[in-house]
Protein backbone atom coordinates (compact mmCIF):
# COMPACT_ATOMS: atom_id res chain seq x y z
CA UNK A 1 10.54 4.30 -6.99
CA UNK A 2 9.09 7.60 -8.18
CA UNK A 3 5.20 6.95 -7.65
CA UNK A 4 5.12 6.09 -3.92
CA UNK A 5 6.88 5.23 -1.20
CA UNK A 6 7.92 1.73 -0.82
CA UNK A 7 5.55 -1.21 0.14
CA UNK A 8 6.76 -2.58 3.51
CA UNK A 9 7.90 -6.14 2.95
CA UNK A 10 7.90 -7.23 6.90
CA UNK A 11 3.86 -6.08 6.27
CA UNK A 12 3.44 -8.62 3.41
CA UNK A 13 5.59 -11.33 5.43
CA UNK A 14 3.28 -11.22 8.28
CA UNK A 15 0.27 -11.03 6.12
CA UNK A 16 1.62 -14.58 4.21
CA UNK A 17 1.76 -15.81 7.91
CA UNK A 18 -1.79 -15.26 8.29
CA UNK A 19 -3.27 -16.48 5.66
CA UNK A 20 -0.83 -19.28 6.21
CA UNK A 21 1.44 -18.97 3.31
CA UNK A 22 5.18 -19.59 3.32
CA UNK A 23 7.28 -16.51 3.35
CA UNK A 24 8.02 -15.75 -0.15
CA UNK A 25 8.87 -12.09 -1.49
CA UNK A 26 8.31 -12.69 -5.44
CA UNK A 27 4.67 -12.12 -5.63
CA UNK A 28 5.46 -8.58 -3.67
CA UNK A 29 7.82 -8.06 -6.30
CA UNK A 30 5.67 -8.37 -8.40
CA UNK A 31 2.90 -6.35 -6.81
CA UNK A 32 4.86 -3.62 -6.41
CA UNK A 33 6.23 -3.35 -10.05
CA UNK A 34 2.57 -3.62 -11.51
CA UNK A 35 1.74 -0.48 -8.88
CA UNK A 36 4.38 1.07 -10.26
CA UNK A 37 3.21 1.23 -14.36
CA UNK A 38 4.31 4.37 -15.88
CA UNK A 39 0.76 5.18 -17.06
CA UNK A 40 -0.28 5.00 -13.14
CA UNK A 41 -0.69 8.46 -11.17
CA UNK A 42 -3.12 7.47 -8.83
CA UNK A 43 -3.26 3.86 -8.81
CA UNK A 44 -0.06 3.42 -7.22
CA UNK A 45 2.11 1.93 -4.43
CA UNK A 46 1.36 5.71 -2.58
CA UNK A 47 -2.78 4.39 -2.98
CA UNK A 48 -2.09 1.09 -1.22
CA UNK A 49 0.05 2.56 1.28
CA UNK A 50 -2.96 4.76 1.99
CA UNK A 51 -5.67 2.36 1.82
CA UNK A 52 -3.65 -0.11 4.16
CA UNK A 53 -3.26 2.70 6.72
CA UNK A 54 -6.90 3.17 6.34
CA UNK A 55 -7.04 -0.25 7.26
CA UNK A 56 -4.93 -0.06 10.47
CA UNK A 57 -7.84 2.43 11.89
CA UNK A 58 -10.50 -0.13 11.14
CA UNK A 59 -9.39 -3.66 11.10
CA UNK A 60 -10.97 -4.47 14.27
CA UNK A 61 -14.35 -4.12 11.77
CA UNK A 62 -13.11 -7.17 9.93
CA UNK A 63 -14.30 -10.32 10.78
CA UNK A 64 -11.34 -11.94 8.77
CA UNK A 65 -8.54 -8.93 8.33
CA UNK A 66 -6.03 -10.92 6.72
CA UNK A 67 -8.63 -11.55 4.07
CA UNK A 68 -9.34 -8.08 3.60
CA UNK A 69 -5.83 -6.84 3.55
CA UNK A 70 -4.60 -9.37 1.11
CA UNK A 71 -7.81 -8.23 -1.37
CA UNK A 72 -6.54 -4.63 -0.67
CA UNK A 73 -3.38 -5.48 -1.85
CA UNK A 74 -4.19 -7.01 -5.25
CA UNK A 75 -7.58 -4.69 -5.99
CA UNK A 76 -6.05 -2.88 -8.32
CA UNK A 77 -2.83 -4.97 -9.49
CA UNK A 78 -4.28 -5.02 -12.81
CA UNK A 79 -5.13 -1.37 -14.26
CA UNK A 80 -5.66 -0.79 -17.56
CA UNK A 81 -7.44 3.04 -18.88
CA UNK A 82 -8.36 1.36 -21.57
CA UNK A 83 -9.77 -1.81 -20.14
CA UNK A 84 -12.99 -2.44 -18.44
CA UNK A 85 -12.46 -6.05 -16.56
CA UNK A 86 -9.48 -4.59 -14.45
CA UNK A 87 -10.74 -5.34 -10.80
CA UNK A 88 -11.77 -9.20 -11.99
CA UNK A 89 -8.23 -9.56 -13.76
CA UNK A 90 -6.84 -8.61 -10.14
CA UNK A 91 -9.34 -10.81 -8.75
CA UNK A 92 -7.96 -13.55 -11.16
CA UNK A 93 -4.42 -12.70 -9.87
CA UNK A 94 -5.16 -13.00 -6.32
CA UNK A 95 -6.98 -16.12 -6.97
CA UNK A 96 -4.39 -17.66 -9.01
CA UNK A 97 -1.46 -16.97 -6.14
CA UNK A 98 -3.80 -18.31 -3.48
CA UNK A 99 -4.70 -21.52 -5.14
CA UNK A 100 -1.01 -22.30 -5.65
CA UNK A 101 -0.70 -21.89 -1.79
CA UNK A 102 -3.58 -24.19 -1.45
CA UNK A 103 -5.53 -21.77 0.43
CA UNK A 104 -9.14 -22.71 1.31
CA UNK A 105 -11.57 -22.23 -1.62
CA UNK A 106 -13.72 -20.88 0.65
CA UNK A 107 -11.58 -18.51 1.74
CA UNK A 108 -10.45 -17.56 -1.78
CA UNK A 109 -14.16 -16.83 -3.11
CA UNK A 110 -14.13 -14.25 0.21
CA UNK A 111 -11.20 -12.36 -1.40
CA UNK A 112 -12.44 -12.54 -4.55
CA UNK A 113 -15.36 -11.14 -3.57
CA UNK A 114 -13.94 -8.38 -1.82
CA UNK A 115 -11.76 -6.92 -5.01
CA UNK A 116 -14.61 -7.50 -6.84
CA UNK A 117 -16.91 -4.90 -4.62
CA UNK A 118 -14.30 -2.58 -5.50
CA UNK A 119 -15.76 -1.98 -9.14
CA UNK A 120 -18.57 0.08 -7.32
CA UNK A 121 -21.06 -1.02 -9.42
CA UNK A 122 -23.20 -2.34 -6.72
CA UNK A 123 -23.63 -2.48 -3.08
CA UNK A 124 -21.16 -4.89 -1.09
CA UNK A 125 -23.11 -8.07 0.01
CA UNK A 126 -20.71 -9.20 3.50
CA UNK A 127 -19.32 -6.66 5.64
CA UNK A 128 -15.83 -7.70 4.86
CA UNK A 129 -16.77 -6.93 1.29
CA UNK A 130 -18.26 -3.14 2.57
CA UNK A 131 -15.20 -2.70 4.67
CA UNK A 132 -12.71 -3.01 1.52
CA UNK A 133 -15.40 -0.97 -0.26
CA UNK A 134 -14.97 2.06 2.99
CA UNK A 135 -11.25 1.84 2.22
CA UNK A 136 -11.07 2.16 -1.12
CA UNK A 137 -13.11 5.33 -0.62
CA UNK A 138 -11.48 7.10 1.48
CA UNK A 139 -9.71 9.25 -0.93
CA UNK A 140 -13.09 11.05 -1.13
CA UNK A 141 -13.61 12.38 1.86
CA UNK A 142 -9.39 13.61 2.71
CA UNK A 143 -8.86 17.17 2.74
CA UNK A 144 -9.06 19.48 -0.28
CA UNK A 145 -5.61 19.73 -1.28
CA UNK A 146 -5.32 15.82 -1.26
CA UNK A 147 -8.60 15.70 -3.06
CA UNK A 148 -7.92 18.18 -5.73
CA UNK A 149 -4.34 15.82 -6.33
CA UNK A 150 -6.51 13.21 -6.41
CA UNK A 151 -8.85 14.40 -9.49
CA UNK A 152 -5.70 15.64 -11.45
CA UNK A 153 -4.17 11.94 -11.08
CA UNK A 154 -7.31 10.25 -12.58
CA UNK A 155 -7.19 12.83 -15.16
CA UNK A 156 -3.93 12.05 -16.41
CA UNK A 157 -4.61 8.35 -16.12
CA UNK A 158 -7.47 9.27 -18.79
CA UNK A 159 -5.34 11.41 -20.87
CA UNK A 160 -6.21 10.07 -23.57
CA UNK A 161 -10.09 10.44 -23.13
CA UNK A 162 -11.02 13.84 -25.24
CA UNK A 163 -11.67 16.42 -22.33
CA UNK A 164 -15.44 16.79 -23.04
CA UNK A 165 -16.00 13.34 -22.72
CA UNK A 166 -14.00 12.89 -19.68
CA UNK A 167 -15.68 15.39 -17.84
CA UNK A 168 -19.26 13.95 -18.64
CA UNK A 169 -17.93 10.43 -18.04
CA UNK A 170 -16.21 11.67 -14.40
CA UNK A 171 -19.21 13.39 -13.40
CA UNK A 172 -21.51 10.77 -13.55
CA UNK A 173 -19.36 8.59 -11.96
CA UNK A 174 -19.07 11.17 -8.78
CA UNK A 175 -22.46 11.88 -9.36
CA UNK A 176 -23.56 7.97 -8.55
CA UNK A 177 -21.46 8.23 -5.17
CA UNK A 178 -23.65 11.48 -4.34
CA UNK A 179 -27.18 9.94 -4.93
CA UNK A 180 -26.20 6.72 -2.16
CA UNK A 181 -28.05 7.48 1.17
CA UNK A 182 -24.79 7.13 2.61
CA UNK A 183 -21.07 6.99 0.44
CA UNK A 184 -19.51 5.02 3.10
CA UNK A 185 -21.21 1.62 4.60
CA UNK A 186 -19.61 1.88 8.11
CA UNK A 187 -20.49 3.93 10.96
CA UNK A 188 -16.54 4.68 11.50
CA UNK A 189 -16.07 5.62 7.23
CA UNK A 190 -19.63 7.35 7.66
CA UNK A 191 -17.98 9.35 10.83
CA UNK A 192 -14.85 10.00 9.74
CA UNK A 193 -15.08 11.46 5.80
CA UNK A 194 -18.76 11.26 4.75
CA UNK A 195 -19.58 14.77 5.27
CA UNK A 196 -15.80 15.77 3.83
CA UNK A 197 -16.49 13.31 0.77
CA UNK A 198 -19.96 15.18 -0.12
CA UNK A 199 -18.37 18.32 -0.17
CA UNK A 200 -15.10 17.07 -2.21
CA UNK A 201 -17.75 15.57 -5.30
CA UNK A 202 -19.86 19.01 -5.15
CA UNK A 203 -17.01 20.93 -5.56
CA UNK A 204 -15.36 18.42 -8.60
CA UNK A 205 -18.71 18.07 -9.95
CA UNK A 206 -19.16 22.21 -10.24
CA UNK A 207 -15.68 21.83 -11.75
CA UNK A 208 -16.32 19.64 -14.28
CA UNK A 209 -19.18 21.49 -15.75
């Protein structure tokens, strides 16, 4: 696979364990070919790999981690440029593949919940939720090199935007994570890249205009 290294399979087997699911590989199959979309530079198997070792440094933040690393794995199965109901079409993929395990409905809204934080579009309501949320982010606050990668990824995911438009569109967007009180909702995300983060969307920002 060109687009990131592999997803590791013993992970996923233990995560089924869990979250009390029988060991079955076809689902990560299946994950890992939607990560791997031609049209994806960013939202890849490399992005999950990251956000999952982002995960390692926090889980002891979750209150339920196998709930928050199985919504890290699907929250962004479904990616579409052109679509705008991407994170709830993951959430309806995650939700379909637990309710065929028979997983708690309870525990399924949780998940569901937590992909659907990762739209951004308003702040996460459980701390599960914010943790995912912290994850997800941490992109933004890496050092420049990474972050500068990072940009030109999104930008060729959005190659077909007309470059005026893109750049109005992305700046708002960074904008919105510059005008929170804080980017990240933990005191270990807030630690680690919030100062980092601010600097990387200054910097993109100036570039844009």
């Amino acid at each position: 696979m060109t687009k990131g290294a592999p997803v590791n399979t013993q992970r996923w087997q233990r995560l089924m364990a869990d979250i009390h699911i029988p060991a079955e590989l076809e689902t990560y199959a299946a994950l890992e070919a939607a990560y791997s979309e031609r049209y994806r530079y960013y939202h890849t198997v490399r992005h999950i790999d990251h956000c999952l070792a982002e995960f390692d440094l926090a889980s002891n933040l979750a209150i339920e981690p196998a709930e928050v690393e199985i919504a890290l794995w699907f929250h962004d199965a479904i990616y579409k440029p052109h679509a705008f109901n991407n994170e709830e079409a993951s959430a309806d993929w995650a939700e379909r593949f637990l309710r065929r395990h028979s997983v708690e409905p309870s525990r399924i809204a949780r998940i569901r919940a937590h992909i659907l934080a990762t739209r951004h579009a308003s702040p996460a309501t459980s701390s599960d939720s914010q943790l995912v949320v912290d994850v997800d982010l941490a992109i933004l606050g890496t050092d420049e090199d990474t972050y500068r990668e990072f940009e030109v990824n999104v930008r060729k995911e959005y190659e077909w935007v007309p470059g005026p438009i893109f750049r109005r569109k992305r700046a708002e967007i960074l904008q919105s994570f510059l005008d929170r009180p804080c980017i990240y909702n933990t005191e270990l995300f807030r630690d680690r890249y919030e100062a980092a983060a601010r600097s990387n969307l200054v910097a993109a920002i100036a570039a844009l205009h």
